[in-house]
C-alpha atoms as a PDB file:
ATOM      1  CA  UNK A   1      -5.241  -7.188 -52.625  1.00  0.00           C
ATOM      2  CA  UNK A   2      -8.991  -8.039 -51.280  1.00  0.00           C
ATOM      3  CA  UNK A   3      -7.820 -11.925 -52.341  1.00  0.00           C
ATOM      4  CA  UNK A   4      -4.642 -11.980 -50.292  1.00  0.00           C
ATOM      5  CA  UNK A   5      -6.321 -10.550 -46.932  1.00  0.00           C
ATOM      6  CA  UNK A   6      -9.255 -13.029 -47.353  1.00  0.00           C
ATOM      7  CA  UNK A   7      -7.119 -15.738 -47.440  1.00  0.00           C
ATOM      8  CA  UNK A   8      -4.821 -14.307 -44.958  1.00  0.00           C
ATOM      9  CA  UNK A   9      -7.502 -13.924 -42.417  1.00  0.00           C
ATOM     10  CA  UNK A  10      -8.554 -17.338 -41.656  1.00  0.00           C
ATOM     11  CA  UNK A  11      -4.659 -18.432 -41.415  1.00  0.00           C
ATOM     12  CA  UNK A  12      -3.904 -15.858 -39.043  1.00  0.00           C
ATOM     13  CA  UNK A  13      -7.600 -16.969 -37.520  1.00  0.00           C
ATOM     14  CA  UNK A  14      -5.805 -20.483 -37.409  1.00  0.00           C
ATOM     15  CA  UNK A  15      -2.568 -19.420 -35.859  1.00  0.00           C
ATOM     16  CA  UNK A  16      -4.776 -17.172 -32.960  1.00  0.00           C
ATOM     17  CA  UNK A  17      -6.706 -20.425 -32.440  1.00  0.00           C
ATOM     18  CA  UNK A  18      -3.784 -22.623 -31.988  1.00  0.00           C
ATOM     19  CA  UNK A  19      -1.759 -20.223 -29.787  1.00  0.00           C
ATOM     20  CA  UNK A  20      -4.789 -19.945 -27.544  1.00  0.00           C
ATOM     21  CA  UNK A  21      -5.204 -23.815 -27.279  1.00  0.00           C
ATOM     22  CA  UNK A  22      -1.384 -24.320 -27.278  1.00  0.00           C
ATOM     23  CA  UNK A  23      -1.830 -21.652 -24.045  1.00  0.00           C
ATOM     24  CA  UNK A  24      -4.581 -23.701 -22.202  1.00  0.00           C
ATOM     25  CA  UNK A  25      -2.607 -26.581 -23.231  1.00  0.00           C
ATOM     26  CA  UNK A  26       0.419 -25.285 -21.623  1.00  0.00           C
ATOM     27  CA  UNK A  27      -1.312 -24.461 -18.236  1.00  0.00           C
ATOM     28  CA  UNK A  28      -3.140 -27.850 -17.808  1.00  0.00           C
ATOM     29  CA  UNK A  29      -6.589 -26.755 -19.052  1.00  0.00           C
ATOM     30  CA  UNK A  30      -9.734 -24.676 -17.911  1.00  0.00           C
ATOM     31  CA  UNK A  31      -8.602 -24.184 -14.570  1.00  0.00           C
ATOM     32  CA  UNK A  32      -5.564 -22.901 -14.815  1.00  0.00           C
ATOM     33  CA  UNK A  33      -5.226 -19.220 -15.910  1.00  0.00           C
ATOM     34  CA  UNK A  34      -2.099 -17.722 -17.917  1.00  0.00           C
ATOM     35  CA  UNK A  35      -0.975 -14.621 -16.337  1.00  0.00           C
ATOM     36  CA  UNK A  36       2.164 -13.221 -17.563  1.00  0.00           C
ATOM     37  CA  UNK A  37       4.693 -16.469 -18.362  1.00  0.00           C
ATOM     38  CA  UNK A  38       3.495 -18.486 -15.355  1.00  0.00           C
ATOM     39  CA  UNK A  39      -0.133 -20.556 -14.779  1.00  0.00           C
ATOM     40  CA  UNK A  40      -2.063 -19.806 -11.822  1.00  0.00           C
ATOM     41  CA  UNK A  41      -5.203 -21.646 -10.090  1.00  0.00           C
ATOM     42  CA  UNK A  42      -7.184 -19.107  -8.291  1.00  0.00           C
ATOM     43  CA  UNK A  43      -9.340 -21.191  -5.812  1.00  0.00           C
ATOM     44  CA  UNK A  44     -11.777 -18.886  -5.687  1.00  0.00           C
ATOM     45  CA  UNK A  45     -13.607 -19.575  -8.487  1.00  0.00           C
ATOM     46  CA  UNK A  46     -14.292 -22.999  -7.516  1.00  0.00           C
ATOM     47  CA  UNK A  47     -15.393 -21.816  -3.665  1.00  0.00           C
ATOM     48  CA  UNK A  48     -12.460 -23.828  -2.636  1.00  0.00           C
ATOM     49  CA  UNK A  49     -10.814 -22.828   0.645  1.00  0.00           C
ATOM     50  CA  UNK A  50      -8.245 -24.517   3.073  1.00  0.00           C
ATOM     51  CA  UNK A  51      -5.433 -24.168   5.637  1.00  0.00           C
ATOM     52  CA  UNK A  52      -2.327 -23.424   4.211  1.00  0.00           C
ATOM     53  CA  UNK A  53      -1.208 -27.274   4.705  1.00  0.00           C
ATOM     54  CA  UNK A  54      -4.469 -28.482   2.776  1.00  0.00           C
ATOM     55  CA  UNK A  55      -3.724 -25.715  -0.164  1.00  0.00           C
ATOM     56  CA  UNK A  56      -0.109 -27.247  -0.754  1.00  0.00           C
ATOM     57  CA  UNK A  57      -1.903 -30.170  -0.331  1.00  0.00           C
ATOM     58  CA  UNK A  58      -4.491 -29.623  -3.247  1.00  0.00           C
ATOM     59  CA  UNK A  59      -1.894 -27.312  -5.715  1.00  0.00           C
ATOM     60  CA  UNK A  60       0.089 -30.571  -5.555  1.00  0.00           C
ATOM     61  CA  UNK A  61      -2.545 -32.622  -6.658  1.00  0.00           C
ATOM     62  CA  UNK A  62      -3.211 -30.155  -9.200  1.00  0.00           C
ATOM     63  CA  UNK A  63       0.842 -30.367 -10.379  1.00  0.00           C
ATOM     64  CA  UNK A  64       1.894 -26.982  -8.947  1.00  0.00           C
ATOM     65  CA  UNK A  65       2.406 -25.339  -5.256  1.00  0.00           C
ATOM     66  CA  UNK A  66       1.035 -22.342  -3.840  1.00  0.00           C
ATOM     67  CA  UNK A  67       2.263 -19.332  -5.654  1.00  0.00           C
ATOM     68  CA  UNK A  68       5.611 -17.831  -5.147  1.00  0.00           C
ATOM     69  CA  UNK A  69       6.898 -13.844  -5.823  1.00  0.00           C
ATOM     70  CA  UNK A  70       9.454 -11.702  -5.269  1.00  0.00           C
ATOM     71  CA  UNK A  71      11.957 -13.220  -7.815  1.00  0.00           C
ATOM     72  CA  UNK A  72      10.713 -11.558 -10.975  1.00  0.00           C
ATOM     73  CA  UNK A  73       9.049  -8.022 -10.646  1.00  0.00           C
ATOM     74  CA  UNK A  74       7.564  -8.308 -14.095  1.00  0.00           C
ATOM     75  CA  UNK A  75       5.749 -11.308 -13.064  1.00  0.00           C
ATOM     76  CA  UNK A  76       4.734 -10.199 -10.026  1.00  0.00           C
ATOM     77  CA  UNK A  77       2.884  -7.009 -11.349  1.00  0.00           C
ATOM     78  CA  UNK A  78       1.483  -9.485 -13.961  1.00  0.00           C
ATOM     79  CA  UNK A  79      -0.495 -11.586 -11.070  1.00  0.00           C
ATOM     80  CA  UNK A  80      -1.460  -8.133  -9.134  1.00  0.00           C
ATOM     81  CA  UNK A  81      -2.563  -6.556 -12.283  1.00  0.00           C
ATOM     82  CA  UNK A  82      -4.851  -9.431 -12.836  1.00  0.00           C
ATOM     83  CA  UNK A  83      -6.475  -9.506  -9.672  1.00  0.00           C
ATOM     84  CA  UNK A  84      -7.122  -5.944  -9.582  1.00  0.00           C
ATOM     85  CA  UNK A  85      -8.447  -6.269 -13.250  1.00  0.00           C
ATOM     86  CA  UNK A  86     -10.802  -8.872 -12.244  1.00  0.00           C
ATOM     87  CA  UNK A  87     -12.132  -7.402  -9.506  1.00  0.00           C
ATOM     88  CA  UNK A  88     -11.859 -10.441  -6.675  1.00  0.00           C
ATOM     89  CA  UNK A  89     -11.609  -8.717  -3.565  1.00  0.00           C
ATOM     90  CA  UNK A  90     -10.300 -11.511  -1.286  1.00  0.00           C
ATOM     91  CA  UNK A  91      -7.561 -12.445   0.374  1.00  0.00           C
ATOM     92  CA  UNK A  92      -4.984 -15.636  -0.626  1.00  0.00           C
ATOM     93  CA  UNK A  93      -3.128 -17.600   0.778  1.00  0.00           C
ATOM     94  CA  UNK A  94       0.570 -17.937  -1.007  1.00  0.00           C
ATOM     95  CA  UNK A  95       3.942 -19.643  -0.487  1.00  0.00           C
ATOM     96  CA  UNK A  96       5.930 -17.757   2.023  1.00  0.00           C
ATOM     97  CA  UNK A  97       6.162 -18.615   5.389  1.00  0.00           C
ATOM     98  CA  UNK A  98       7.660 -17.609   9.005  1.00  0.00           C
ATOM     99  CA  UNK A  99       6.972 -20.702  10.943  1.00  0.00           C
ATOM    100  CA  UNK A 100       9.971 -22.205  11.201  1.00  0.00           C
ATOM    101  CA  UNK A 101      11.958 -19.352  12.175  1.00  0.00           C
ATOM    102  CA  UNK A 102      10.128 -16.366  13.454  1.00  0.00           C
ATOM    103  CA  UNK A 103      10.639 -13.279  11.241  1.00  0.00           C
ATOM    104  CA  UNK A 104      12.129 -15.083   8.777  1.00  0.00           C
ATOM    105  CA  UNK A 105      10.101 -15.003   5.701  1.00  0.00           C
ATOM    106  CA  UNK A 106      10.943 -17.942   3.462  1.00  0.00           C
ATOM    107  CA  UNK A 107       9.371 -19.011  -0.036  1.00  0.00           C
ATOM    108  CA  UNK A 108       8.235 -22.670  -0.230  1.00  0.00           C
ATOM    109  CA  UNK A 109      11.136 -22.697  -3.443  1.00  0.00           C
ATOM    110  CA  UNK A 110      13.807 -21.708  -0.442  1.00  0.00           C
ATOM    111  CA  UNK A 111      14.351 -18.100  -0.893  1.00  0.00           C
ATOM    112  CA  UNK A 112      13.964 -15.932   1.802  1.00  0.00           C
ATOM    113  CA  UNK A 113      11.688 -12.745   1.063  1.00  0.00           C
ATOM    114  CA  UNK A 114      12.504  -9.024   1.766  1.00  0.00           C
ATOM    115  CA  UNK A 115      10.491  -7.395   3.917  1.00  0.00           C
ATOM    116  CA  UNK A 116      11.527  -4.437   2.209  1.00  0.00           C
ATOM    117  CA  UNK A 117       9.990  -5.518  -1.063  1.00  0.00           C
ATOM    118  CA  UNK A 118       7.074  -2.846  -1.557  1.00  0.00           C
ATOM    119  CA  UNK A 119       5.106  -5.799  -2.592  1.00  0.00           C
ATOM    120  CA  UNK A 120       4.660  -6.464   1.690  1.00  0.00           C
ATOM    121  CA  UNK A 121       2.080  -4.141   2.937  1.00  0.00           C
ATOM    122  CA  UNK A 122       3.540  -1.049   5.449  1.00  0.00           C
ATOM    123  CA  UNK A 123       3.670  -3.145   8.726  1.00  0.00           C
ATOM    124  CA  UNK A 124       3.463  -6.179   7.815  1.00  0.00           C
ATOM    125  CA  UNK A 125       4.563  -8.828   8.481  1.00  0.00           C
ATOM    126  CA  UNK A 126       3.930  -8.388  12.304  1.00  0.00           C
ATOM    127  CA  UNK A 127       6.902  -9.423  14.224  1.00  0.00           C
ATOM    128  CA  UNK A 128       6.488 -12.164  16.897  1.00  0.00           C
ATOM    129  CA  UNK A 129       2.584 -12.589  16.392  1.00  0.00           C
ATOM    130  CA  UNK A 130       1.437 -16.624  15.745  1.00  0.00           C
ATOM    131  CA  UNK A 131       0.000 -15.331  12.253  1.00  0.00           C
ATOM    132  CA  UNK A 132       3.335 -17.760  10.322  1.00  0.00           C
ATOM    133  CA  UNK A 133       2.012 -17.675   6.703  1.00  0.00           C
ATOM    134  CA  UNK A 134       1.473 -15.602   4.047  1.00  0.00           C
ATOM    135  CA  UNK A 135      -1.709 -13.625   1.948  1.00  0.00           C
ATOM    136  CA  UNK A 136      -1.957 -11.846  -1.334  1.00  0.00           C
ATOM    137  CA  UNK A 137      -4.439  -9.450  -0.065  1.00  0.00           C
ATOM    138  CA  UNK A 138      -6.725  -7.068  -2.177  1.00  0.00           C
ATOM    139  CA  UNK A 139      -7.719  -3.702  -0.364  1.00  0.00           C
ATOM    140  CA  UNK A 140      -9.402  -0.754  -1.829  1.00  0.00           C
ATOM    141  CA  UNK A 141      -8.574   2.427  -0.070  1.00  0.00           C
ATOM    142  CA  UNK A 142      -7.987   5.298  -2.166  1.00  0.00           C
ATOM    143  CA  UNK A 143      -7.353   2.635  -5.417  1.00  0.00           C
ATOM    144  CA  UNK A 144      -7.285  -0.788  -5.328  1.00  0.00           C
ATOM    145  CA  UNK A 145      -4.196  -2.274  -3.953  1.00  0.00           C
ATOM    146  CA  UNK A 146      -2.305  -6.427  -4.035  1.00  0.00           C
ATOM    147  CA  UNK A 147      -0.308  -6.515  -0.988  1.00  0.00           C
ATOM    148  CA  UNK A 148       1.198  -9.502   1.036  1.00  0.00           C
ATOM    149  CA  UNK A 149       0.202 -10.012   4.654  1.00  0.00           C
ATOM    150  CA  UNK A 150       0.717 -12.532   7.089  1.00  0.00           C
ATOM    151  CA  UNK A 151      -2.040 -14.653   8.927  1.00  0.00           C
ATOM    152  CA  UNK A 152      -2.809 -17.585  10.084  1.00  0.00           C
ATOM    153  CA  UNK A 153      -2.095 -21.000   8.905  1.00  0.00           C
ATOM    154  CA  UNK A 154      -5.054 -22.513  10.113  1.00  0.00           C
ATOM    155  CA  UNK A 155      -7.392 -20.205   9.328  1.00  0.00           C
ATOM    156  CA  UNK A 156      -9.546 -21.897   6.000  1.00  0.00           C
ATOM    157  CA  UNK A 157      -8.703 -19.512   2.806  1.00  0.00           C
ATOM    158  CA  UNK A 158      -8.757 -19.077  -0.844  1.00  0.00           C
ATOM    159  CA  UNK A 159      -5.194 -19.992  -2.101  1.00  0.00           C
ATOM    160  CA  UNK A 160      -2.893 -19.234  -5.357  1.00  0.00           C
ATOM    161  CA  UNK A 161      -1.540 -22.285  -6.511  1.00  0.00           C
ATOM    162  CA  UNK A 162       1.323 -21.557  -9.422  1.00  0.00           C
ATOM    163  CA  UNK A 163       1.764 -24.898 -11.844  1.00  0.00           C
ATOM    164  CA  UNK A 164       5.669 -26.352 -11.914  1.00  0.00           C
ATOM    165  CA  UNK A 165       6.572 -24.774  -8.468  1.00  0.00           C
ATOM    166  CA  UNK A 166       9.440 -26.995  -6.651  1.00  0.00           C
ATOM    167  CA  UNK A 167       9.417 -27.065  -3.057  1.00  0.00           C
ATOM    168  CA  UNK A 168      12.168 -26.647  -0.565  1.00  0.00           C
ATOM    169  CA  UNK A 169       9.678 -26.233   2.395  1.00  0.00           C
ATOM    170  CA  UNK A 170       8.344 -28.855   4.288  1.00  0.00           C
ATOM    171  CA  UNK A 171       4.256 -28.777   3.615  1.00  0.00           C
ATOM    172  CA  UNK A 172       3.451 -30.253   6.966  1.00  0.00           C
ATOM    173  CA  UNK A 173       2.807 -27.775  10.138  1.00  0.00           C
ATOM    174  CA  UNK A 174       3.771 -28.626  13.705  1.00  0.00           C
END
């Protein structure tokens, strides 16, 4: 019995190791994180901040866009979960966007967002203000929150780029 768990343990060791290389693998390497099923760039851990046309810019040089939500709960709670867990307290700038259309929320993979989705914070987004582009945004009130807001495009910000995301949204502002 001691012989078959000795052996055992350094081919499940083997397995763990490959599953966690197969992982970084999978999500182009040290930068990249795995949250849930989909690979996310956080730019602030390298200090990196930009308008939201210079984020799509640098999440497509990195193979992805900036990150998209509201099309699979699970997922979404995944990428909250894991900035609350790791305590950033920033805010990001994401792939939704009013600009072309005022009030109408659309994700840079073409579907428009509900602004009922409990994933927008209450009041947001603000209706006819020149803030056209959306923020995951940590708060801390009572317990720490993930909310989206909406700001400015020009503003220079951290960003959430997502790896494999296809764009329907023109990434140039007017």
């Amino acid at each position: 019995m001691t012989t078959a768990t000795s052996t055992m343990t350094p081919i499940a060791l083997v397995f763990l190791l490959l599953a966690t290389y197969t992982a970084a693998q999978d999500c182009g390497g040290n930068e990249w994180h795995e949250v849930g099923s989909e690979c996310y760039y956080f730019s602030n851990l390298d200090t990196m901040s930009a308008s939201w046309d210079m984020a799509r810019t640098n999440c497509d040089m990195k193979g992805g866009d900036l990150a998209i939500m509201q099309q699979d709960c699970a997922q979404d709670q995944h990428l909250v979960d894991y900035i609350i867990s790791q305590g950033w307290h920033y805010s990001w700038l994401v792939g939704v966007t009013d600009e072309v259309q005022d009030n109408l929320w659309v994700w840079i993979d073409g579907r428009v967002s509900d602004l009922q989705d409990s994933l927008w914070r209450y009041a947001e987004p603000g209706i006819g203000s020149s803030n056209d582009c959306g923020f995951l945004d940590y708060y801390n009130y009572d317990f720490p929150r993930v909310h989206l807001v909406d700001g400015s495009c020009y503003s220079s910000s951290y960003y959430i780029c997502q790896f494999g995301v296809h764009s329907k949204v023109n990434k140039t502002h007017a």
